[in-house]
C-alpha atoms as a PDB file:
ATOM      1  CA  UNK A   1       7.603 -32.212  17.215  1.00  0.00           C
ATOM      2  CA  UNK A   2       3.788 -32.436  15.591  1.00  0.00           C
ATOM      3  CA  UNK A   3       3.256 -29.434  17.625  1.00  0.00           C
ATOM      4  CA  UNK A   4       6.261 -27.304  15.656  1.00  0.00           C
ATOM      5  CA  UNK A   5       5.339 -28.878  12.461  1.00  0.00           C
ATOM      6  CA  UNK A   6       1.573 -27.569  12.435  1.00  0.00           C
ATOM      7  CA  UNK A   7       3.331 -24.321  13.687  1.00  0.00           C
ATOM      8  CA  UNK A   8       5.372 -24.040  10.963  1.00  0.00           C
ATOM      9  CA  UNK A   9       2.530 -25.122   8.184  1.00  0.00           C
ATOM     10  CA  UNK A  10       0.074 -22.656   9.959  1.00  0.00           C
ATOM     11  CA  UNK A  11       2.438 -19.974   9.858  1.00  0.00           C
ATOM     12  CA  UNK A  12       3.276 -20.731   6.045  1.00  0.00           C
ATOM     13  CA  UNK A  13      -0.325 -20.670   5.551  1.00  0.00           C
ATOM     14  CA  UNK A  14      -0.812 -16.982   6.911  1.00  0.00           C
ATOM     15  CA  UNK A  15       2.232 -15.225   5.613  1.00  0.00           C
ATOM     16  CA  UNK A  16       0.683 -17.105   1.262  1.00  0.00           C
ATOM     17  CA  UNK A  17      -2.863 -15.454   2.369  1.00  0.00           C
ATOM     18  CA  UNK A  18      -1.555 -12.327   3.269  1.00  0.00           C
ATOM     19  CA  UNK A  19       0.707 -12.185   0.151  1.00  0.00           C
ATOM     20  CA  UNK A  20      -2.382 -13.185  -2.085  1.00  0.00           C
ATOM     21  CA  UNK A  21      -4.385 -10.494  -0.675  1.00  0.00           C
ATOM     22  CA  UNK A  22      -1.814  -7.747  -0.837  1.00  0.00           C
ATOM     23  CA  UNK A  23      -1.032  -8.023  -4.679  1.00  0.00           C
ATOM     24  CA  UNK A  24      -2.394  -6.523  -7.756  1.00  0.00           C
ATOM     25  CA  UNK A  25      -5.683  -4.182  -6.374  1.00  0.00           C
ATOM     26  CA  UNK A  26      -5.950  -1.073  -7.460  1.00  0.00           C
ATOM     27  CA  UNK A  27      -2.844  -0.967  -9.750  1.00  0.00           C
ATOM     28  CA  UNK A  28      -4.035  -3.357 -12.288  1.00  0.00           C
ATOM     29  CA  UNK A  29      -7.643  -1.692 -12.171  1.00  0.00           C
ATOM     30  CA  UNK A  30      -7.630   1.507 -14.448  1.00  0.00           C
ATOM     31  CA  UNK A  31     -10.423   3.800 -13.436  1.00  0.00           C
ATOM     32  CA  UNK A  32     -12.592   4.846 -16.677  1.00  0.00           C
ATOM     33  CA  UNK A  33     -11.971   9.033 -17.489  1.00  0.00           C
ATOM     34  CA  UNK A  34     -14.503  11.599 -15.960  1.00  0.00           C
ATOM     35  CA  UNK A  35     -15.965  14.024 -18.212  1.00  0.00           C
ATOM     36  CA  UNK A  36     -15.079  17.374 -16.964  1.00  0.00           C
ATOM     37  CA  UNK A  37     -17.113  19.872 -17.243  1.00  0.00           C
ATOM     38  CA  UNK A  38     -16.177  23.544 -18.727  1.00  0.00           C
ATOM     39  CA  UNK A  39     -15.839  25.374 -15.820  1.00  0.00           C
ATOM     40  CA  UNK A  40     -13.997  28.531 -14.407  1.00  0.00           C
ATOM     41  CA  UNK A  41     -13.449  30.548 -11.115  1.00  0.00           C
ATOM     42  CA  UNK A  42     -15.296  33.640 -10.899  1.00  0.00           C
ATOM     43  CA  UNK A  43     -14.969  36.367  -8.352  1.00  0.00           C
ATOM     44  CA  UNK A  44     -18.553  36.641  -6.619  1.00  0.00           C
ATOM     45  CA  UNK A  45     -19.641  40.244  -6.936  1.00  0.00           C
ATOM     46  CA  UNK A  46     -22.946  39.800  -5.051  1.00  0.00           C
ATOM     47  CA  UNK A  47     -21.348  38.512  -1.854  1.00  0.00           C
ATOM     48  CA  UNK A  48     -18.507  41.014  -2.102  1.00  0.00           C
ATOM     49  CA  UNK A  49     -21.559  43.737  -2.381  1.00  0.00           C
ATOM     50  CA  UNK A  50     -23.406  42.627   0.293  1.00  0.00           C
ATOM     51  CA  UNK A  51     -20.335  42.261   2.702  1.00  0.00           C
ATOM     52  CA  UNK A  52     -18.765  45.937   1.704  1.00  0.00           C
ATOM     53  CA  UNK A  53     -22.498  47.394   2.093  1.00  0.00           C
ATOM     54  CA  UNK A  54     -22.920  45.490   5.802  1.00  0.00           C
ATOM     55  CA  UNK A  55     -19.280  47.031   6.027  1.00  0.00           C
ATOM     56  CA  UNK A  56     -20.246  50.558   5.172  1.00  0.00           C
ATOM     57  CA  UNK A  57     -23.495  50.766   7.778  1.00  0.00           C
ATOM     58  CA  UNK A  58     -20.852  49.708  10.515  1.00  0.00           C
ATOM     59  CA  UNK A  59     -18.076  52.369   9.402  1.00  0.00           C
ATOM     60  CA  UNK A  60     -15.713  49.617   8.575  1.00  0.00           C
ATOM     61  CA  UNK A  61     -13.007  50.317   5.941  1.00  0.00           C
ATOM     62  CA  UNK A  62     -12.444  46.691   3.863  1.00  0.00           C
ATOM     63  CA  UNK A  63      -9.714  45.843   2.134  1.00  0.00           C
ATOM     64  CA  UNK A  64     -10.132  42.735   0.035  1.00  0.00           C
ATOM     65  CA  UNK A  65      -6.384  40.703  -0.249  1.00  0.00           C
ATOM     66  CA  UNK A  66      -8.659  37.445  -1.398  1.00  0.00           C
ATOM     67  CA  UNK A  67     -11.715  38.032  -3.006  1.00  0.00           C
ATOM     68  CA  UNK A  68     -14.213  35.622  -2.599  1.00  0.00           C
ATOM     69  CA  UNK A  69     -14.379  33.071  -5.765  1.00  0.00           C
ATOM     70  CA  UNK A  70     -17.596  30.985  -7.020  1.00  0.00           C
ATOM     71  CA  UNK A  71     -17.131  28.204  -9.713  1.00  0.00           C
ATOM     72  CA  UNK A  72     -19.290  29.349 -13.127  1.00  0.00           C
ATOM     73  CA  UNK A  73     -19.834  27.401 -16.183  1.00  0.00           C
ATOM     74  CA  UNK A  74     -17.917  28.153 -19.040  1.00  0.00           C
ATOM     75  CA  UNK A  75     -20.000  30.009 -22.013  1.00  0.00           C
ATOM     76  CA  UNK A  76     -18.063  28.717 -25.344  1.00  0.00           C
END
């Protein structure tokens, strides 16, 4: 019977910790805003240039369906 008893307390024990530790976190913490900076996608003409001229020596005809993009700072 002492044996069940410290069991049963031990088991108690476990399942309160483990609801302790599993409640509030990261939903009570509110991260602060990032400052995002002005940016915008650009399509980047010197890589398309220097692919389509490596392109050309070869004889290859290329068709770009997604042209390469690079990430530019907004001018305001």
């Amino acid at each position: 019977m002492n044996r069940f008893v410290r069991m049963a307390v031990l088991t108690v024990s476990m399942l309160g910790l483990a609801a302790c530790a599993s409640s509030g976190g990261s939903t009570t913490y509110n991260e602060p805003a990032k400052q995002q900076q002005a940016t915008r996608m650009d399509s980047d003409d010197a890589y398309m240039a220097r692919v389509e001229a490596y392109a050309r020596r070869r004889g290859i005809d290329l068709t770009w369906v997604n042209p390469p993009k690079k990430i530019v700072a907004k001018q305001e």
